[in-house]
Protein backbone atom coordinates (compact mmCIF):
# COMPACT_ATOMS: atom_id res chain seq x y z
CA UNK A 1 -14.24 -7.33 11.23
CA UNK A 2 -16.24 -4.93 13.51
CA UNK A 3 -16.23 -1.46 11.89
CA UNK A 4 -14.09 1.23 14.48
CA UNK A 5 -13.89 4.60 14.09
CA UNK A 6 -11.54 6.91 12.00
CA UNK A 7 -8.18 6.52 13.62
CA UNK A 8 -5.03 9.10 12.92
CA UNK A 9 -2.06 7.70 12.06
CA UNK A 10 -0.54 8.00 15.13
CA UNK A 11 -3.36 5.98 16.81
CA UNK A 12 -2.56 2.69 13.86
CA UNK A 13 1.22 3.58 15.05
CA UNK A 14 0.53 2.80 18.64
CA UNK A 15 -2.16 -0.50 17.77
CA UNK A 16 0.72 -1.65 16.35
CA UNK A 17 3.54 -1.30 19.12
CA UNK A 18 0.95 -2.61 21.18
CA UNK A 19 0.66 -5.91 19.37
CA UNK A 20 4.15 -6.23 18.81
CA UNK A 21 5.41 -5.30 22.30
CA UNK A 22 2.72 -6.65 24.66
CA UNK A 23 1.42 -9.27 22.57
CA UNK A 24 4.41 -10.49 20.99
CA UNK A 25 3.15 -10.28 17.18
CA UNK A 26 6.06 -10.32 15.09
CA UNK A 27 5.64 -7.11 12.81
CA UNK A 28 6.53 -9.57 10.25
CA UNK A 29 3.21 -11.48 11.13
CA UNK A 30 0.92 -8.40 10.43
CA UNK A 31 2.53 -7.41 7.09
CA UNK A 32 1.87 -10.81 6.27
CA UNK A 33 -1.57 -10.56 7.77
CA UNK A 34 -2.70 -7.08 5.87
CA UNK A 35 -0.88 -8.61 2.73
CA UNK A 36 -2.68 -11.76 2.06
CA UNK A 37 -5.82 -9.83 2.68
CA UNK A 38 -5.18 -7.40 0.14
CA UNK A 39 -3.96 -9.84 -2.43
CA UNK A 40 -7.41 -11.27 -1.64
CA UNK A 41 -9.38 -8.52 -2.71
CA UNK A 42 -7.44 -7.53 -5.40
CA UNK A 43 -7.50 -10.86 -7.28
CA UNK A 44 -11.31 -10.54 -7.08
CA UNK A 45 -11.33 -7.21 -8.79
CA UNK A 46 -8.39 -8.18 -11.31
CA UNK A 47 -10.88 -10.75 -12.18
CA UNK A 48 -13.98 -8.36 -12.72
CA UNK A 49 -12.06 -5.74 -14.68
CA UNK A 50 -10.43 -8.16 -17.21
CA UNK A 51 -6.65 -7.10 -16.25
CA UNK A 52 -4.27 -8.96 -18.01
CA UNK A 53 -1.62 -8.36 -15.02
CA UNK A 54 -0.71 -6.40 -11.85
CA UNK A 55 1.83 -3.72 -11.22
CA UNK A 56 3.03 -3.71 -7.68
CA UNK A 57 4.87 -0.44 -6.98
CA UNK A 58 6.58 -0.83 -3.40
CA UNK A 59 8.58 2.14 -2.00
CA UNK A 60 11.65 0.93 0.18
CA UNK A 61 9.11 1.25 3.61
CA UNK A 62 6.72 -1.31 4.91
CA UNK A 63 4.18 -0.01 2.89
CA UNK A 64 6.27 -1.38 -0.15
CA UNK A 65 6.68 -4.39 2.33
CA UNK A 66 3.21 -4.89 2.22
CA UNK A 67 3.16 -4.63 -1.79
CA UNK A 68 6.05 -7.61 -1.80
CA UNK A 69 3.62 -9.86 0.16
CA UNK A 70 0.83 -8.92 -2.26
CA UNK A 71 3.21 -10.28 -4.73
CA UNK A 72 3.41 -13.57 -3.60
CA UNK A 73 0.35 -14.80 -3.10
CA UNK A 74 -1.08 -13.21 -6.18
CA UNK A 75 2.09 -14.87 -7.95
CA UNK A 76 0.94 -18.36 -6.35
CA UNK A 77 -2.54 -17.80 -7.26
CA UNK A 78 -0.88 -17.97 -10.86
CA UNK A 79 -1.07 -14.13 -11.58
CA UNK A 80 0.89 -12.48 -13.86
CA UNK A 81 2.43 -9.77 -11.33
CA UNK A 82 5.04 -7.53 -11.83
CA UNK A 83 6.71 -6.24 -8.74
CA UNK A 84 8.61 -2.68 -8.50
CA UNK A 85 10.87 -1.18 -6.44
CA UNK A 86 11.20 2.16 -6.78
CA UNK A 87 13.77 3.79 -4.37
CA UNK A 88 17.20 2.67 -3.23
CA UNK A 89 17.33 -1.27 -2.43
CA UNK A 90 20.03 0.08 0.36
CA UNK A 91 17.11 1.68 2.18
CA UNK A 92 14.19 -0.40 2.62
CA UNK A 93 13.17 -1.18 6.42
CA UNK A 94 13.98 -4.42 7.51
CA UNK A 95 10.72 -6.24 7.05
CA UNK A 96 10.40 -5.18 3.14
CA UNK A 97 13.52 -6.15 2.78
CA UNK A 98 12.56 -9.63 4.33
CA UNK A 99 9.62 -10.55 2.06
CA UNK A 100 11.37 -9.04 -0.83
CA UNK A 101 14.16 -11.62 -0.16
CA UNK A 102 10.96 -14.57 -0.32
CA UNK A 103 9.83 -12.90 -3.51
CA UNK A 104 13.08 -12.78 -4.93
CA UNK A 105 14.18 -16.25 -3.92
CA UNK A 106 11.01 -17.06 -5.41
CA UNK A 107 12.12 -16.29 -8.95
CA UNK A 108 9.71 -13.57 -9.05
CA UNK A 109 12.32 -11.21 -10.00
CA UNK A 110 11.78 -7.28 -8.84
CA UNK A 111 12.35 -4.11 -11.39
CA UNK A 112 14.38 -1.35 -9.64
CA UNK A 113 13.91 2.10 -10.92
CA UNK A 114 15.83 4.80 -8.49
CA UNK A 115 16.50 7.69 -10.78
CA UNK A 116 13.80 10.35 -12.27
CA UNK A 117 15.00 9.56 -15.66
CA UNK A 118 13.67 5.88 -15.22
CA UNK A 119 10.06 7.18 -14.75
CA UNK A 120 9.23 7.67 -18.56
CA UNK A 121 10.22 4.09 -19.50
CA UNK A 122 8.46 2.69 -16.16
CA UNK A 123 5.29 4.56 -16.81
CA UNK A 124 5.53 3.28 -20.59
CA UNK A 125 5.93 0.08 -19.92
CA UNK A 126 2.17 0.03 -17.83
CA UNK A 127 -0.61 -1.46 -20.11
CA UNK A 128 -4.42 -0.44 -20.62
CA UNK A 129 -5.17 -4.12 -19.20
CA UNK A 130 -2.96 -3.48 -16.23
CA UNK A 131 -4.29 -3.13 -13.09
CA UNK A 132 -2.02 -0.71 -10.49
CA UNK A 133 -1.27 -1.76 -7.12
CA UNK A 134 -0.12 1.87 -5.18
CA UNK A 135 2.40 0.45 -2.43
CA UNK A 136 4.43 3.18 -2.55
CA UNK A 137 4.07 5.63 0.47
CA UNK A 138 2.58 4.60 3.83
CA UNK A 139 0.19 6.68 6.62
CA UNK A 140 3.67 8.11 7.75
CA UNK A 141 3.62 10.39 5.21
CA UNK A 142 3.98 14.11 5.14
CA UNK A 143 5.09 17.26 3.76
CA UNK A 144 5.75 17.17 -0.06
CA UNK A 145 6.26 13.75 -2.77
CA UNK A 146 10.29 13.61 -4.12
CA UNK A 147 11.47 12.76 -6.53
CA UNK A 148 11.22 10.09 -8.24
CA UNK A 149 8.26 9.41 -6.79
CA UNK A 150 6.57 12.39 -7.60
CA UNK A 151 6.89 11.82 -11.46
CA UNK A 152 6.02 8.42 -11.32
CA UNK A 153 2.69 9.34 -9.24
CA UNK A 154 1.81 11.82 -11.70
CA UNK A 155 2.21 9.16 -14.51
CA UNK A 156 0.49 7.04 -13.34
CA UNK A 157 -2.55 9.35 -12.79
CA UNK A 158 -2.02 10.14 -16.70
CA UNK A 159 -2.28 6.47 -17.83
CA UNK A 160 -4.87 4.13 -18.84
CA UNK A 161 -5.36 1.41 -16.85
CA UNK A 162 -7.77 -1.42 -15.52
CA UNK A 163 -7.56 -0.37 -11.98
CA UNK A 164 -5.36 1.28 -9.96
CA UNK A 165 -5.36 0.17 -6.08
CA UNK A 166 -3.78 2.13 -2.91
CA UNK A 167 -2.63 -0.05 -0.33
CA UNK A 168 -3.49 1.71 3.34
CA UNK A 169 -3.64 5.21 2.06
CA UNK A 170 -2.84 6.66 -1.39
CA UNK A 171 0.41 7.89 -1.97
CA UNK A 172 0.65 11.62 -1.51
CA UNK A 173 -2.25 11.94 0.81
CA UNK A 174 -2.00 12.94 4.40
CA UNK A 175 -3.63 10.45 6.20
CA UNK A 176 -4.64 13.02 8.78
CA UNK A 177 -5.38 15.95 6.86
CA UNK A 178 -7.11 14.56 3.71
CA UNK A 179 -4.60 16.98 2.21
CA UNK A 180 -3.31 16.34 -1.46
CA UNK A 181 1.02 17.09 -1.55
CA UNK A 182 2.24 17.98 -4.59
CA UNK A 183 1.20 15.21 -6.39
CA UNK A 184 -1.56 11.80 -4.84
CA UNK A 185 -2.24 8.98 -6.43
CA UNK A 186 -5.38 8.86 -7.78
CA UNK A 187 -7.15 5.21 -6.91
CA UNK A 188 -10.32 3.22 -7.82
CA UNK A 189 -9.80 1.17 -4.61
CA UNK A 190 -8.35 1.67 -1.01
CA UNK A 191 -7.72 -1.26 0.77
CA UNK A 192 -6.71 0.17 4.05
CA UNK A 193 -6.14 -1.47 7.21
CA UNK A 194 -7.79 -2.11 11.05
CA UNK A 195 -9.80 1.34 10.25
CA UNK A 196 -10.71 4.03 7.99
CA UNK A 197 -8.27 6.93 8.37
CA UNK A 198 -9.86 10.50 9.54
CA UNK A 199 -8.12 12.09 6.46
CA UNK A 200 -10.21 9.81 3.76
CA UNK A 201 -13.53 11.96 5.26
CA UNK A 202 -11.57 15.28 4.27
CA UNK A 203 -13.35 17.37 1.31
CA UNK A 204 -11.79 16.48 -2.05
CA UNK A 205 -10.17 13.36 -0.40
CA UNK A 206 -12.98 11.14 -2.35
CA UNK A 207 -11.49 11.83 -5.79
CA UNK A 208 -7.98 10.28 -4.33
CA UNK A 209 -8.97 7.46 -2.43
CA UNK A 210 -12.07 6.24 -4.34
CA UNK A 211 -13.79 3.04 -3.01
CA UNK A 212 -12.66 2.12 0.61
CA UNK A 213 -12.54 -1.37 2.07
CA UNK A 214 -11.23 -1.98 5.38
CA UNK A 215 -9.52 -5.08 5.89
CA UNK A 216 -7.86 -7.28 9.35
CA UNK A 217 -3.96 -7.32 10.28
CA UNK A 218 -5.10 -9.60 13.18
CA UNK A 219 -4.64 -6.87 16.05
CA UNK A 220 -7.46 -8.10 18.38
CA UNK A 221 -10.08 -5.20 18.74
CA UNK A 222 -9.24 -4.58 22.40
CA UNK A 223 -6.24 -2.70 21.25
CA UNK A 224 -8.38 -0.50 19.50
CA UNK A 225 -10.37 0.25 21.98
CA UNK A 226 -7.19 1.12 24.60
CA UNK A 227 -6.20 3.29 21.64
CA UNK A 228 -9.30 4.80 21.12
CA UNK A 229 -10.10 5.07 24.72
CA UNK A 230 -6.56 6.85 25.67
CA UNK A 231 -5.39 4.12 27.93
CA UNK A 232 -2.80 2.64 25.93
């Protein structure tokens, strides 16, 4: 795709009621979009770092959506994945909850881990040939990490692994700021979506997001360029 600016996350908010309200793109449509492209990209690096299998780790938003779409096609590319929920089932938005019904009528069966004292086991049971998909916290994200999320962030960020991937923005960053919360994931590889965020050029923000790839949801660029342009 034609490289845009860095947008806020308020500008991706707005591309995205614009191509669900004027063009009539299901929201479903670009989670599946943005997920099949990711699962793209990260089979080719699972490949080229030797990981043995993938840890999906979806928070109950469509960020965590995202991550359950990643699932499935990696699972029908005949990947070993392992898909996470961590948060409370009751309170994922209505479109993770619909591809985590696919994934789970699937048979690809999904870990729940709610409670802090879950973290230790969780973050145990991550290999050295595991590669670490971040699909945790979305570019809504502000203020401070809680828990359980916090400790499981922090674990991670402690463990060996192949790789560890953040899907649109890496969890405990401020997409806007560049700012680290209490606690950001720490990734080899951001696969972010329509555009870089203006937060990944923040100082220090490098060491968070590492490598950046931007990657299609199918919004067609004139969108972007109402956005961009203010006439949205």
């Amino acid at each position: 795709m034609n490289a845009v600016p860095a947008l806020t996350g308020a500008q991706l908010r707005e591309i995205d009621r614009l191509a669900i309200q004027e063009l009539a793109i299901p929201s479903l449509v670009l989670m599946e979009n943005a997920g099949r492209n990711a699962a793209q990209e990260i089979a080719g690096l699972a490949a080229r770092v030797g990981a043995a299998g993938i840890v999906i780790l979806c928070g109950p938003g469509n960020n965590g959506g995202d991550g359950f779409v990643i699932a499935r096609h990696l699972a029908n590319r005949g990947m070993a994945v392992r898909p996470i929920l961590v948060g409370d089932p009751r309170k994922m938005s209505p479109d993770c909850t619909a591809n985590h019904r696919i994934i789970e009528n699937m048979g690809l069966r999904t870990c729940v881990h709610a409670r802090a004292d879950q973290i230790p086991q969780l973050a145990a049971s991550i290999r050295a040939d595991d590669l670490v998909v971040d699909a945790l916290l979305g570019t809504g994200f502000s203020g401070s990490v809680r828990a359980p999320l916090d400790l499981l962030i922090a674990a991670v960020n402690d463990t060996e692994t192949a790789a560890v991937v953040a899907i649109d923005v890496p969890s405990g960053l401020d997409c806007d700021t560049g700012l680290v919360a209490n606690v950001a994931m720490r990734a080899d590889l951001t696969l972010t979506f329509v555009a870089r965020k203006v937060g990944f050029d923040a100082e220090n923000a490098g060491s968070n997001v590492g490598e950046i790839k931007v990657l299609d949801i199918g919004a067609p660029p004139e969108l972007v360029a109402r956005v961009l342009a203010g006439n949205a």
